[in-house]
PDB file of N, CA and C in Angstrom:
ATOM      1  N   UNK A   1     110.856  69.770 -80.928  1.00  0.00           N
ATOM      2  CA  UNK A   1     111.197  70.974 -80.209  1.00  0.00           C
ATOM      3  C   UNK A   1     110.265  72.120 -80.592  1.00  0.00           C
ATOM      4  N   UNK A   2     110.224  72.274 -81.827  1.00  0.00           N
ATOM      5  CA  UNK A   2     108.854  73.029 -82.138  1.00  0.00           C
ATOM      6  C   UNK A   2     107.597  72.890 -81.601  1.00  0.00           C
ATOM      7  N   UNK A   3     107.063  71.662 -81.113  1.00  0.00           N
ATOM      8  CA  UNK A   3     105.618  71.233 -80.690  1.00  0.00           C
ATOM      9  C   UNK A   3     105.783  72.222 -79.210  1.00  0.00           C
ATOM     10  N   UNK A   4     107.162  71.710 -78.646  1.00  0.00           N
ATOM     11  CA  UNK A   4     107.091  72.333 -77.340  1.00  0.00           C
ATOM     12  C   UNK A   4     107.145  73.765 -76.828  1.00  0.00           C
ATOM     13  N   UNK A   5     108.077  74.553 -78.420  1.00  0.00           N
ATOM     14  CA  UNK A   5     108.041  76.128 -78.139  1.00  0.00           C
ATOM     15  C   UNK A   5     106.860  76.388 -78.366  1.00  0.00           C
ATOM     16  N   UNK A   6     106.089  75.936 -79.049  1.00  0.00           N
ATOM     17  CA  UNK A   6     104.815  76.623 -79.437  1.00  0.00           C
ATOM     18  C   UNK A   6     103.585  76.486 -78.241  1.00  0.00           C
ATOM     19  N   UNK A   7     103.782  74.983 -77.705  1.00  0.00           N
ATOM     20  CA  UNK A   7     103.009  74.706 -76.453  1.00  0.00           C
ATOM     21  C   UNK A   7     103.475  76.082 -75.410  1.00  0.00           C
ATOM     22  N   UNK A   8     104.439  76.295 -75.237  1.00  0.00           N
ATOM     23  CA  UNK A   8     105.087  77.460 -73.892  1.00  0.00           C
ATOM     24  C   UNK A   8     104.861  78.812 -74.202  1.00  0.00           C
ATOM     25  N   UNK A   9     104.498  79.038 -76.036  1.00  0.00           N
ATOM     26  CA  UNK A   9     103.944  80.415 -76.276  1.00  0.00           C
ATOM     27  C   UNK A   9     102.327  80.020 -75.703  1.00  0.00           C
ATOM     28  N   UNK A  10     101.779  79.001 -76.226  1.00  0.00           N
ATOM     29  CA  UNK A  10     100.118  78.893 -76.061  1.00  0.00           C
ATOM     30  C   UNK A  10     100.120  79.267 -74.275  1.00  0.00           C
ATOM     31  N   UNK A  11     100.908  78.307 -73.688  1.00  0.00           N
ATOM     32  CA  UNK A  11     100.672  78.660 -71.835  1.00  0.00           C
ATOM     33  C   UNK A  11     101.135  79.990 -71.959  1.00  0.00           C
ATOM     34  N   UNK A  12     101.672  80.777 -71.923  1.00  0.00           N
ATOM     35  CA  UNK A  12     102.443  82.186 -71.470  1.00  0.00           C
ATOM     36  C   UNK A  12     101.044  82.823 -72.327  1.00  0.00           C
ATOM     37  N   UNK A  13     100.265  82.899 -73.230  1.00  0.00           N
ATOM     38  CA  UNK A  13      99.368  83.519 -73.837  1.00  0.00           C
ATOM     39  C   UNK A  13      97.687  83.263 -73.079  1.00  0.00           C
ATOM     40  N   UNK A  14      97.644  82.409 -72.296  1.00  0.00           N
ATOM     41  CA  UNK A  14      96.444  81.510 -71.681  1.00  0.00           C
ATOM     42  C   UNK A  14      96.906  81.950 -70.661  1.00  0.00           C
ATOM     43  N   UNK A  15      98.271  82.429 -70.052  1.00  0.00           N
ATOM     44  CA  UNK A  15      97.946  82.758 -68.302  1.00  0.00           C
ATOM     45  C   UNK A  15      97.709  84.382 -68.515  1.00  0.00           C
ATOM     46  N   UNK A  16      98.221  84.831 -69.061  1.00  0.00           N
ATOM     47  CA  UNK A  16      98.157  86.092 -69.400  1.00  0.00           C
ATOM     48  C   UNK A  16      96.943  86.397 -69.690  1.00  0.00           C
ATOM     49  N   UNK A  17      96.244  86.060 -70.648  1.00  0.00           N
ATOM     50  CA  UNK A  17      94.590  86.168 -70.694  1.00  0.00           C
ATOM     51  C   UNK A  17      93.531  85.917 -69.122  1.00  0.00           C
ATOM     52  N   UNK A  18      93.909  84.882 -68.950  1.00  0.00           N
ATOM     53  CA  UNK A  18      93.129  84.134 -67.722  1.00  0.00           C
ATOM     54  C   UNK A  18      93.902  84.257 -66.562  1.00  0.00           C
ATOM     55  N   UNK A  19      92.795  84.122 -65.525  1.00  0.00           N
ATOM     56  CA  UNK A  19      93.442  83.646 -63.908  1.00  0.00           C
ATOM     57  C   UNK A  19      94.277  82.610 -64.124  1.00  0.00           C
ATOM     58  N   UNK A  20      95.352  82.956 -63.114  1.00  0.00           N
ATOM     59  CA  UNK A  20      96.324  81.513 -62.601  1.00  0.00           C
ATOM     60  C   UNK A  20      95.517  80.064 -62.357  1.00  0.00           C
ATOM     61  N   UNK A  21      94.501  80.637 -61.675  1.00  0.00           N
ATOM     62  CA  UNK A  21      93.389  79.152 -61.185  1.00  0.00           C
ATOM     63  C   UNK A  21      92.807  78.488 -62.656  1.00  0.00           C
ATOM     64  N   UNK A  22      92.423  79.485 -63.355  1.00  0.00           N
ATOM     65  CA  UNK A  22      91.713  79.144 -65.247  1.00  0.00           C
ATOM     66  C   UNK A  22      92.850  78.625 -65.580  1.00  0.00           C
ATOM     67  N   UNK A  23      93.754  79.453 -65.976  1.00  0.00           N
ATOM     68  CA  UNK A  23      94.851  78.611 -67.265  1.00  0.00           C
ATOM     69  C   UNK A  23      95.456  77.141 -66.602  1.00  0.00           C
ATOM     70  N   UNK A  24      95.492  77.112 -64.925  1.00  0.00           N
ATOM     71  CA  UNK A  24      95.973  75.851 -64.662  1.00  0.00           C
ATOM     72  C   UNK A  24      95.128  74.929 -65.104  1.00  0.00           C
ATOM     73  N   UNK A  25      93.518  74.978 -64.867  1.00  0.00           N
ATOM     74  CA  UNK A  25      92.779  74.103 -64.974  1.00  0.00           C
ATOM     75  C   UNK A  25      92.677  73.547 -66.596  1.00  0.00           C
ATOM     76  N   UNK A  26      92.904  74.672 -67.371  1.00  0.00           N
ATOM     77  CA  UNK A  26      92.654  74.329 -68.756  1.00  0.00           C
ATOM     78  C   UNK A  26      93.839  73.614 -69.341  1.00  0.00           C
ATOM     79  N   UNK A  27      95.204  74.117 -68.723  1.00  0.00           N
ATOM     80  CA  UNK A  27      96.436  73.863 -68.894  1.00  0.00           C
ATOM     81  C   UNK A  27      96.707  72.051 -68.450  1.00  0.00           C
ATOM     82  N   UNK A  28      95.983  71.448 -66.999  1.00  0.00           N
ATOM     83  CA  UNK A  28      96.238  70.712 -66.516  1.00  0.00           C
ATOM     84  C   UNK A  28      95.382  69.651 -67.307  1.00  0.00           C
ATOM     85  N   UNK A  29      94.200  69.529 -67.837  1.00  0.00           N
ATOM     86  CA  UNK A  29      93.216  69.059 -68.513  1.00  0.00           C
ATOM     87  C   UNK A  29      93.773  68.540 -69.820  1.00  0.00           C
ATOM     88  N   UNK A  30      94.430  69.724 -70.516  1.00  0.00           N
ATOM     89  CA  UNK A  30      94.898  69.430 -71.807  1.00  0.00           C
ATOM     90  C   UNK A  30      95.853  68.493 -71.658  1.00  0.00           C
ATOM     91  N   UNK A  31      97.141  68.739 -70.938  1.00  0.00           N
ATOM     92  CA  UNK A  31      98.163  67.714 -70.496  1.00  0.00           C
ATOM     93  C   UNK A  31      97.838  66.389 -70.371  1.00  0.00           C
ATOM     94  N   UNK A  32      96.413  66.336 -69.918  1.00  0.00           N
ATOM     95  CA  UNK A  32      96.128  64.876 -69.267  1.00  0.00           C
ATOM     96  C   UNK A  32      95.625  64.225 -70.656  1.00  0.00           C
ATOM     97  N   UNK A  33      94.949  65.094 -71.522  1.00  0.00           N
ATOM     98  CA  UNK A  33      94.346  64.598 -72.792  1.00  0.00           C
ATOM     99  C   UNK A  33      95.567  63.923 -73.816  1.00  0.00           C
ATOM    100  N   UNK A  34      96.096  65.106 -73.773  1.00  0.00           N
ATOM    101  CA  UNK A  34      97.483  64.734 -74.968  1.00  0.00           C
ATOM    102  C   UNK A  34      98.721  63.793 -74.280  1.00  0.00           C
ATOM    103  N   UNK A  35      98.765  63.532 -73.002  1.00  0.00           N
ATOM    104  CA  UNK A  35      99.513  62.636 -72.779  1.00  0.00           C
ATOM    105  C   UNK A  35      99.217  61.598 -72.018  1.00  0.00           C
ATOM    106  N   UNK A  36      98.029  60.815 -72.506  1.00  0.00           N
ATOM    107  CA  UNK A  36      97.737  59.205 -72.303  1.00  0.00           C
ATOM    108  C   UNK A  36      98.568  58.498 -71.663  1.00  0.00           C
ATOM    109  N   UNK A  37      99.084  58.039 -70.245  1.00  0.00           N
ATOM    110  CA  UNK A  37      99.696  56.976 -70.146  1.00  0.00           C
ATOM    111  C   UNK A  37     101.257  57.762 -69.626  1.00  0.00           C
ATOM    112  N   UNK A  38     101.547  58.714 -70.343  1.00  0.00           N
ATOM    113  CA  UNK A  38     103.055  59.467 -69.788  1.00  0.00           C
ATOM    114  C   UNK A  38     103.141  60.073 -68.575  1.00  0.00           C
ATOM    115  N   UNK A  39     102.896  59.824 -67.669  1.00  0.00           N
ATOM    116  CA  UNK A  39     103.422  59.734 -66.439  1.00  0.00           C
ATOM    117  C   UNK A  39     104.071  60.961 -65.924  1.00  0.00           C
ATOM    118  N   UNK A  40     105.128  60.839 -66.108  1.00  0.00           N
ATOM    119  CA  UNK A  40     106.514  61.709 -66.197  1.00  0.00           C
ATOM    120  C   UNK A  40     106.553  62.633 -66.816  1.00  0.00           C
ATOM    121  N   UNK A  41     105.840  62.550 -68.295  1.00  0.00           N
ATOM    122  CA  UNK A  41     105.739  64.148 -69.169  1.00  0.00           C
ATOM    123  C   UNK A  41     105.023  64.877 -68.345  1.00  0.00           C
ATOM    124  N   UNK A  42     103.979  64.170 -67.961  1.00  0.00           N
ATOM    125  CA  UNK A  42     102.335  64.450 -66.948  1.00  0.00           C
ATOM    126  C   UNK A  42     103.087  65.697 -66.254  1.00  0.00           C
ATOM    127  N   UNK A  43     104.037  64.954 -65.112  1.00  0.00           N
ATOM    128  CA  UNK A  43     104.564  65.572 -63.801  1.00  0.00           C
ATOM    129  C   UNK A  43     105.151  66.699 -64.102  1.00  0.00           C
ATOM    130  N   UNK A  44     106.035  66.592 -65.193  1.00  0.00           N
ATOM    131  CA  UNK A  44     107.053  67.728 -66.112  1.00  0.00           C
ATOM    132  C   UNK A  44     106.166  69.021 -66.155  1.00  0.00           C
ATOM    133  N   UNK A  45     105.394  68.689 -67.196  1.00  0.00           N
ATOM    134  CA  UNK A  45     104.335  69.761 -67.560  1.00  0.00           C
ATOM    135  C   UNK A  45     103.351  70.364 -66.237  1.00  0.00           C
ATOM    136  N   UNK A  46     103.109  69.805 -65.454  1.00  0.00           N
ATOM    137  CA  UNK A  46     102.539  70.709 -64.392  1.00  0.00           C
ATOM    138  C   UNK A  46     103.838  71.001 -63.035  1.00  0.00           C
ATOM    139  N   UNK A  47     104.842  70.835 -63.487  1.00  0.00           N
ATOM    140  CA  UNK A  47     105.869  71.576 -62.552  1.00  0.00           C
ATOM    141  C   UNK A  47     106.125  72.527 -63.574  1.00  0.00           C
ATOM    142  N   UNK A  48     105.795  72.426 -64.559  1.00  0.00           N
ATOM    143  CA  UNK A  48     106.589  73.612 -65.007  1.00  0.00           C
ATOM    144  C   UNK A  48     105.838  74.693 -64.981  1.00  0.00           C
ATOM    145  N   UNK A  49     104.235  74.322 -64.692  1.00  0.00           N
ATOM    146  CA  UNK A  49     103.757  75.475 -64.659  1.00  0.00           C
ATOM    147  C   UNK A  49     103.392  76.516 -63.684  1.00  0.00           C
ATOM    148  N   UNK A  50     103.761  75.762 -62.528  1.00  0.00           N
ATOM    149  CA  UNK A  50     104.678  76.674 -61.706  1.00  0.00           C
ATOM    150  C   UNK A  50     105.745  76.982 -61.077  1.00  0.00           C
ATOM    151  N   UNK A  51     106.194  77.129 -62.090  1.00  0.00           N
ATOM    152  CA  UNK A  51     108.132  77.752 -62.368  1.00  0.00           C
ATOM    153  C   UNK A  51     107.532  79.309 -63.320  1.00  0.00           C
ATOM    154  N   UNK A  52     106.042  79.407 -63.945  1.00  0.00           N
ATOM    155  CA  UNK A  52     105.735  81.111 -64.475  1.00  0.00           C
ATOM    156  C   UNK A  52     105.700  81.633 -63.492  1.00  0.00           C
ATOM    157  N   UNK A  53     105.826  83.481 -63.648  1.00  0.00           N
ATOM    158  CA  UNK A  53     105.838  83.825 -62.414  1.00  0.00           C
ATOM    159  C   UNK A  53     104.756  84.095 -62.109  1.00  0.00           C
ATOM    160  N   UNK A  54     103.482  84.170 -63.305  1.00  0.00           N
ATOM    161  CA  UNK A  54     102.170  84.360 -62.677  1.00  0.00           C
ATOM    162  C   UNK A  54     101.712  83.533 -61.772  1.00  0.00           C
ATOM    163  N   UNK A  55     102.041  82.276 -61.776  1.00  0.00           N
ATOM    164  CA  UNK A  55     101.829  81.232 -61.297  1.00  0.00           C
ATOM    165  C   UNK A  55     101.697  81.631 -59.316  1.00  0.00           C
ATOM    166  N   UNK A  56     102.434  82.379 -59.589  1.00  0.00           N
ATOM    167  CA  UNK A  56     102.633  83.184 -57.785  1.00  0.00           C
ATOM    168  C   UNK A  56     101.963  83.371 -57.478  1.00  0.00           C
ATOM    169  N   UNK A  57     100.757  83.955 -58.385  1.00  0.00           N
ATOM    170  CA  UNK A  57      99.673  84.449 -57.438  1.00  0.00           C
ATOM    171  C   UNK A  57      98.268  83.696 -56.566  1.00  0.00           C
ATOM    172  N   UNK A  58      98.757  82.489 -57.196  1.00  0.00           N
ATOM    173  CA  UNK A  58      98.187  81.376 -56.655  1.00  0.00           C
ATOM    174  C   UNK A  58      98.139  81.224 -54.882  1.00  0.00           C
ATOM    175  N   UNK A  59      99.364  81.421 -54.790  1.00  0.00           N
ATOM    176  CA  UNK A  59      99.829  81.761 -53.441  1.00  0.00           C
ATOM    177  C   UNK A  59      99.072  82.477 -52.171  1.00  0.00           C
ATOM    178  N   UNK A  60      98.892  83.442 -53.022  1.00  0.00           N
ATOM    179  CA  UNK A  60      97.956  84.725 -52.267  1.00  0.00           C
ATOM    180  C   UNK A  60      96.536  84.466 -52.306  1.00  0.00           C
ATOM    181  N   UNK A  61      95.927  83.951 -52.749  1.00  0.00           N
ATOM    182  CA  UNK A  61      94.481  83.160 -53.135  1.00  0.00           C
ATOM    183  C   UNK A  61      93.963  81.850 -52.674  1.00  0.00           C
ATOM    184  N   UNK A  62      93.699  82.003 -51.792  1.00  0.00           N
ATOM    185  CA  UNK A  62      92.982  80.789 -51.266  1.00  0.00           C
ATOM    186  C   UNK A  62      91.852  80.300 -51.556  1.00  0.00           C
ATOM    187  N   UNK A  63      90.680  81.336 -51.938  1.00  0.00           N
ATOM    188  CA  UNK A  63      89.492  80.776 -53.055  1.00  0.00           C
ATOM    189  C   UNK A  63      89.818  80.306 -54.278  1.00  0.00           C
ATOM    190  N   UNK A  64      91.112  80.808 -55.197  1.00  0.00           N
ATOM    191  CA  UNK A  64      91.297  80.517 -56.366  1.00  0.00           C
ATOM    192  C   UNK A  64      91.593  78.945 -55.916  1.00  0.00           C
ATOM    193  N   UNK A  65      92.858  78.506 -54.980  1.00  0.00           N
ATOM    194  CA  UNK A  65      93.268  77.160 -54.771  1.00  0.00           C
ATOM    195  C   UNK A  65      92.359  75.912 -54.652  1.00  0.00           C
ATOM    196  N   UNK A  66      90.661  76.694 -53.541  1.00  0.00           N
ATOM    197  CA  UNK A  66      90.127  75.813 -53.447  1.00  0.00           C
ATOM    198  C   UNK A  66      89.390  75.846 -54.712  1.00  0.00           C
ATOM    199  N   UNK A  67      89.272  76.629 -55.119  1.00  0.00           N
ATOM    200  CA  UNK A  67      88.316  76.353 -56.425  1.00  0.00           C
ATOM    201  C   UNK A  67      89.331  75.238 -56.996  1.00  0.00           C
ATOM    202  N   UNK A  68      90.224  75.126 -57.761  1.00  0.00           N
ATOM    203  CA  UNK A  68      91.304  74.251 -58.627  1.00  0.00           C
ATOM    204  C   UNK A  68      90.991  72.575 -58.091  1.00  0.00           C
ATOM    205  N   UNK A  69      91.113  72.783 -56.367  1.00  0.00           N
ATOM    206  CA  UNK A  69      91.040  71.759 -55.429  1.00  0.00           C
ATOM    207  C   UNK A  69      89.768  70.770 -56.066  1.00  0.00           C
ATOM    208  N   UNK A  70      88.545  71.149 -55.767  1.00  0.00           N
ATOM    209  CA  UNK A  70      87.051  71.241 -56.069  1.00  0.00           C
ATOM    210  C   UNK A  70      86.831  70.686 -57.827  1.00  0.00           C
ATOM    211  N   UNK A  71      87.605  71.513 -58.595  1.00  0.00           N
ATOM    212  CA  UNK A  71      87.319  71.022 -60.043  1.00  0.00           C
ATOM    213  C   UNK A  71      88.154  69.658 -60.193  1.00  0.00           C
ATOM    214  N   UNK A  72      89.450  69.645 -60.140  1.00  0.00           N
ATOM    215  CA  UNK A  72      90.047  68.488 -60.009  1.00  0.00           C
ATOM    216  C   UNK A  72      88.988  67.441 -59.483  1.00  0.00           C
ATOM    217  N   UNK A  73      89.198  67.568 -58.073  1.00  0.00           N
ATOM    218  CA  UNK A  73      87.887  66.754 -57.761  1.00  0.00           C
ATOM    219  C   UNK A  73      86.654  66.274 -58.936  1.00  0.00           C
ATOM    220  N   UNK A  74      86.155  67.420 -58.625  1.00  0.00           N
ATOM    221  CA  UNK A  74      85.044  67.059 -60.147  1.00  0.00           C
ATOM    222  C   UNK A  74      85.071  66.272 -61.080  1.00  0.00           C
ATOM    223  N   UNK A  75      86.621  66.439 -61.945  1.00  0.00           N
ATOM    224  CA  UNK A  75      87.031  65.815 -63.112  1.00  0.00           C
ATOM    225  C   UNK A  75      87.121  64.473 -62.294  1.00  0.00           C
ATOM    226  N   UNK A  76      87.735  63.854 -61.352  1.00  0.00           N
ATOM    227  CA  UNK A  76      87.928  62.906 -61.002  1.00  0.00           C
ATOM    228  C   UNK A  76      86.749  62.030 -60.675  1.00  0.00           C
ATOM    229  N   UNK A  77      85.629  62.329 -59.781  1.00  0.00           N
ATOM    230  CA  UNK A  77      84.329  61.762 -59.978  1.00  0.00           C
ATOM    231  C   UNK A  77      84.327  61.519 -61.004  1.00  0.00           C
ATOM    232  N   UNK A  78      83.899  62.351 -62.413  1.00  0.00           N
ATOM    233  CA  UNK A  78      82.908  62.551 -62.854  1.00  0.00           C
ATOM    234  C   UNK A  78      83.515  61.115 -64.067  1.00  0.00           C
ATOM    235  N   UNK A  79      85.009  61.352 -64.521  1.00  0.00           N
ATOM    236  CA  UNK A  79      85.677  60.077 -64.679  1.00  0.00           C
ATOM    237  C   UNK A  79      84.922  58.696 -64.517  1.00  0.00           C
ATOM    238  N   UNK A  80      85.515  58.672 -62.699  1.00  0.00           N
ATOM    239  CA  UNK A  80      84.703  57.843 -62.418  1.00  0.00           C
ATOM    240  C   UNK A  80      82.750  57.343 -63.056  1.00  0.00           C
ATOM    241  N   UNK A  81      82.185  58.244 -62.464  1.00  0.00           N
ATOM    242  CA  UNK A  81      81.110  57.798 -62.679  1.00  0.00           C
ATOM    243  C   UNK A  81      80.809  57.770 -64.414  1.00  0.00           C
ATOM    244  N   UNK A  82      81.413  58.110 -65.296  1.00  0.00           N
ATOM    245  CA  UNK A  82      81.542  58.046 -66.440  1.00  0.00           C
ATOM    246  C   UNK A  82      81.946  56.062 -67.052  1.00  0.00           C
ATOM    247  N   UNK A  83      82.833  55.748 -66.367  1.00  0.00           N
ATOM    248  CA  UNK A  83      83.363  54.423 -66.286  1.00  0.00           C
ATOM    249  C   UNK A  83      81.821  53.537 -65.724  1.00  0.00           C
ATOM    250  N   UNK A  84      81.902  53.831 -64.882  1.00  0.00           N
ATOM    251  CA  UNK A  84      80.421  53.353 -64.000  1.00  0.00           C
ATOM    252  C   UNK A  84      79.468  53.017 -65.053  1.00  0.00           C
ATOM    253  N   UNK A  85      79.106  54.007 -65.804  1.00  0.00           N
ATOM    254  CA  UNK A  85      77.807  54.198 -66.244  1.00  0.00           C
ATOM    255  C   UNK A  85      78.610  53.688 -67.796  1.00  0.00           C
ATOM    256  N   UNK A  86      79.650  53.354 -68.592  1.00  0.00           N
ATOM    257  CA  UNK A  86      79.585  52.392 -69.691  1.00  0.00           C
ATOM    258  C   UNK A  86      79.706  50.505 -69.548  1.00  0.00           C
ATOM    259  N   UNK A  87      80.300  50.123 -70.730  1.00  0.00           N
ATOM    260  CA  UNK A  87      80.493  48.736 -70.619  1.00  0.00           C
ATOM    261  C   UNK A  87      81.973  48.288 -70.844  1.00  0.00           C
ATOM    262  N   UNK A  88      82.606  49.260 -70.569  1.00  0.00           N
ATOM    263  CA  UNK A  88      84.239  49.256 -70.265  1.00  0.00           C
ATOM    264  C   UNK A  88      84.344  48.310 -69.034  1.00  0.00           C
ATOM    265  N   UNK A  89      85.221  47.040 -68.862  1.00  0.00           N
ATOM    266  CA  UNK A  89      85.774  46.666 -68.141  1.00  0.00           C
ATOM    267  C   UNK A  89      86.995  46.108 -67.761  1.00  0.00           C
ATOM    268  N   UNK A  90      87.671  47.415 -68.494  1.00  0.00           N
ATOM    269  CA  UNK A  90      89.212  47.756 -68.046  1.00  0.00           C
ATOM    270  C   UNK A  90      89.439  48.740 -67.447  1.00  0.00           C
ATOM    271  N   UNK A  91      90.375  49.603 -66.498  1.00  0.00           N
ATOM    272  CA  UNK A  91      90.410  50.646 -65.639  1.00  0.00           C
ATOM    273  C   UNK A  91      91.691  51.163 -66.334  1.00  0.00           C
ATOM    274  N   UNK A  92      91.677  51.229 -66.998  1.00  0.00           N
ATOM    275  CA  UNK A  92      92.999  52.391 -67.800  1.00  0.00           C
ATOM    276  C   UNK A  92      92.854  53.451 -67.682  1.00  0.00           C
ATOM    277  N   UNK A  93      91.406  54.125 -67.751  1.00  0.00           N
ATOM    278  CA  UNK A  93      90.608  55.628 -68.011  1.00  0.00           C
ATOM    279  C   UNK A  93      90.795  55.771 -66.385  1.00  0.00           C
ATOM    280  N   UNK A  94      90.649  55.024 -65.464  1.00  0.00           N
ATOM    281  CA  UNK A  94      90.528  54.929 -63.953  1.00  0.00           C
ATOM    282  C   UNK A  94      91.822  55.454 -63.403  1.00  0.00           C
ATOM    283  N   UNK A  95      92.960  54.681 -63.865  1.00  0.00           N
ATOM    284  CA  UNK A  95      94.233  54.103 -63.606  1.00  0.00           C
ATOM    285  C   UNK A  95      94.462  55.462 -63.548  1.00  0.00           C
ATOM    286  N   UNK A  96      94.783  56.470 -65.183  1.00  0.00           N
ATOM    287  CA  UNK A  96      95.514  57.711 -65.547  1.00  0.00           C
ATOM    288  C   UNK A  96      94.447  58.861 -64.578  1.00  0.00           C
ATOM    289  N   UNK A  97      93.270  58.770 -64.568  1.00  0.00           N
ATOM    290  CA  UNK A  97      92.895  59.905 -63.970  1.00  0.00           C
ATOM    291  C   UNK A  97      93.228  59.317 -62.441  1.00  0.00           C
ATOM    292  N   UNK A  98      93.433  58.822 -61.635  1.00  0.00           N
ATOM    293  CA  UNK A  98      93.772  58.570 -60.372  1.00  0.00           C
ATOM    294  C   UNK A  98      95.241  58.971 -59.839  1.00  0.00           C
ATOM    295  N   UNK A  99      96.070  58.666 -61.129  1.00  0.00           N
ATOM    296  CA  UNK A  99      97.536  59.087 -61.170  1.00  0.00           C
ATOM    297  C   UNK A  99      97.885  60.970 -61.072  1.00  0.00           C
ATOM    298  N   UNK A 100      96.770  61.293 -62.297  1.00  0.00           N
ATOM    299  CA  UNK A 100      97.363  62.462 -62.560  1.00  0.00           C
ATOM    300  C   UNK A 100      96.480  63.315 -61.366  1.00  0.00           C
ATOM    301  N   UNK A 101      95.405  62.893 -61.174  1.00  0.00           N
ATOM    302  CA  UNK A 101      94.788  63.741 -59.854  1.00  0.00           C
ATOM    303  C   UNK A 101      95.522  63.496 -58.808  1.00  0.00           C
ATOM    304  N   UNK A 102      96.304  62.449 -58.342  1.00  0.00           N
ATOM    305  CA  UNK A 102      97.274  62.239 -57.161  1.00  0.00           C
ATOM    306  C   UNK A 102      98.377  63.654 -57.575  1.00  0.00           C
ATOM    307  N   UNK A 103      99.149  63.038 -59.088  1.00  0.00           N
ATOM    308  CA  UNK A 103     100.095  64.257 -58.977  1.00  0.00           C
ATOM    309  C   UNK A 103     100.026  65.546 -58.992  1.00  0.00           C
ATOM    310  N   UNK A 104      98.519  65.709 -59.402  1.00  0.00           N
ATOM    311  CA  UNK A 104      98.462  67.837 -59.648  1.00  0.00           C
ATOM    312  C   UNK A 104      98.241  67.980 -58.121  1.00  0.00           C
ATOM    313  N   UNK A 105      98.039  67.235 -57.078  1.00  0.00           N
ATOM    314  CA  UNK A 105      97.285  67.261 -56.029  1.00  0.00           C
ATOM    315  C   UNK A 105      98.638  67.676 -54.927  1.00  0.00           C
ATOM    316  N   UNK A 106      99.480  66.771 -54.948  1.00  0.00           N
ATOM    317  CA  UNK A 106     100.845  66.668 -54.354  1.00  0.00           C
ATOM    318  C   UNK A 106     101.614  67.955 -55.086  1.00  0.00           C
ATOM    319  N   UNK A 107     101.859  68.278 -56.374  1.00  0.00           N
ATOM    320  CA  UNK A 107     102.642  69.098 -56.882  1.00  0.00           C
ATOM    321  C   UNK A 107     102.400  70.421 -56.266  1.00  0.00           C
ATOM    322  N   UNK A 108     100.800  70.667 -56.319  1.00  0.00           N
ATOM    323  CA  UNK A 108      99.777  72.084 -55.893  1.00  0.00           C
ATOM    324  C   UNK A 108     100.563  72.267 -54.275  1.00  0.00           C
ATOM    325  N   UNK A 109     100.403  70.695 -53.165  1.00  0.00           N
ATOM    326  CA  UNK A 109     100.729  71.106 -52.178  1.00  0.00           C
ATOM    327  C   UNK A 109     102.047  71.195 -51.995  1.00  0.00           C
ATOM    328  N   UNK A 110     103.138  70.957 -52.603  1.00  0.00           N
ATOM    329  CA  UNK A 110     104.558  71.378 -52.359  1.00  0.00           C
ATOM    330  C   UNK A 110     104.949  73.213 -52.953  1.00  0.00           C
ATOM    331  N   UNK A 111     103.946  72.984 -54.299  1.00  0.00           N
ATOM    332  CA  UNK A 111     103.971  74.889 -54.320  1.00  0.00           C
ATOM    333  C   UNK A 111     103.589  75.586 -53.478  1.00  0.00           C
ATOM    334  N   UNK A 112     102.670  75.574 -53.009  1.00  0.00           N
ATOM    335  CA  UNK A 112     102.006  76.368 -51.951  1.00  0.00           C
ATOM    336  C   UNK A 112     102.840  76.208 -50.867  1.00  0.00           C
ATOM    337  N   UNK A 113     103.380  75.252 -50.276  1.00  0.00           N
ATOM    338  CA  UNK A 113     104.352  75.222 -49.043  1.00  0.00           C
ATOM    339  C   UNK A 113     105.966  75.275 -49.129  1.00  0.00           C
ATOM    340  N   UNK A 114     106.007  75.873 -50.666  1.00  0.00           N
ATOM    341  CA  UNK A 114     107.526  75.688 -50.921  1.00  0.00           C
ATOM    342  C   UNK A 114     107.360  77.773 -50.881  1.00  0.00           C
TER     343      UNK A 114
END
């Protein structure tokens, strides 16, 4: 319970510093790092991060969205071609970034239309 109050001071201190579009990206990145394989924490942690109320202003910003849109993207290539270019031939690294770019992708479009 401690790991997690302290995680919700670090986000509330990172949106506050940064754009809604920055702290998601840095916010969404980290999530994916520290939770390998969890699925469900995955989904948790980026709904919750917009349930802040900065998180609103996302709303009003349509360059900020596509920018988020665009980096995601990025991370997801770049994944990819990262896999490509070793001698890994298992898709686990494939598997989780395909998952969690599906879910920030779907989550982003139910905020914006909710």
């Amino acid at each position: 319970m401690e790991a997690a109050s302290k995680g919700v001071k670090d986000l509330l201190k990172a949106i506050s510093a940064e754009s809604p579009a920055v702290a998601l990206l840095t916010y969404s990145r980290q999530l994916q790092d520290d939770h390998v394989e969890d699925i469900d924490l995955f989904i948790f942690g980026i709904r919750a991060f917009f349930c802040l109320p900065q998180a609103a202003d996302l709303r009003k910003d349509a360059e900020a969205v596509e920018f988020v849109r665009s980096e995601w993207i990025k991370q997801n290539d770049d994944t990819y071609n990262d896999w490509l270019a070793s001698t890994d031939d298992t898709s686990h690294s494939l598997k989780w970034e395909k998952w969690t770019f599906q879910a920030k992708n779907m989550i982003l479009e139910e905020f914006l239309s909710g």
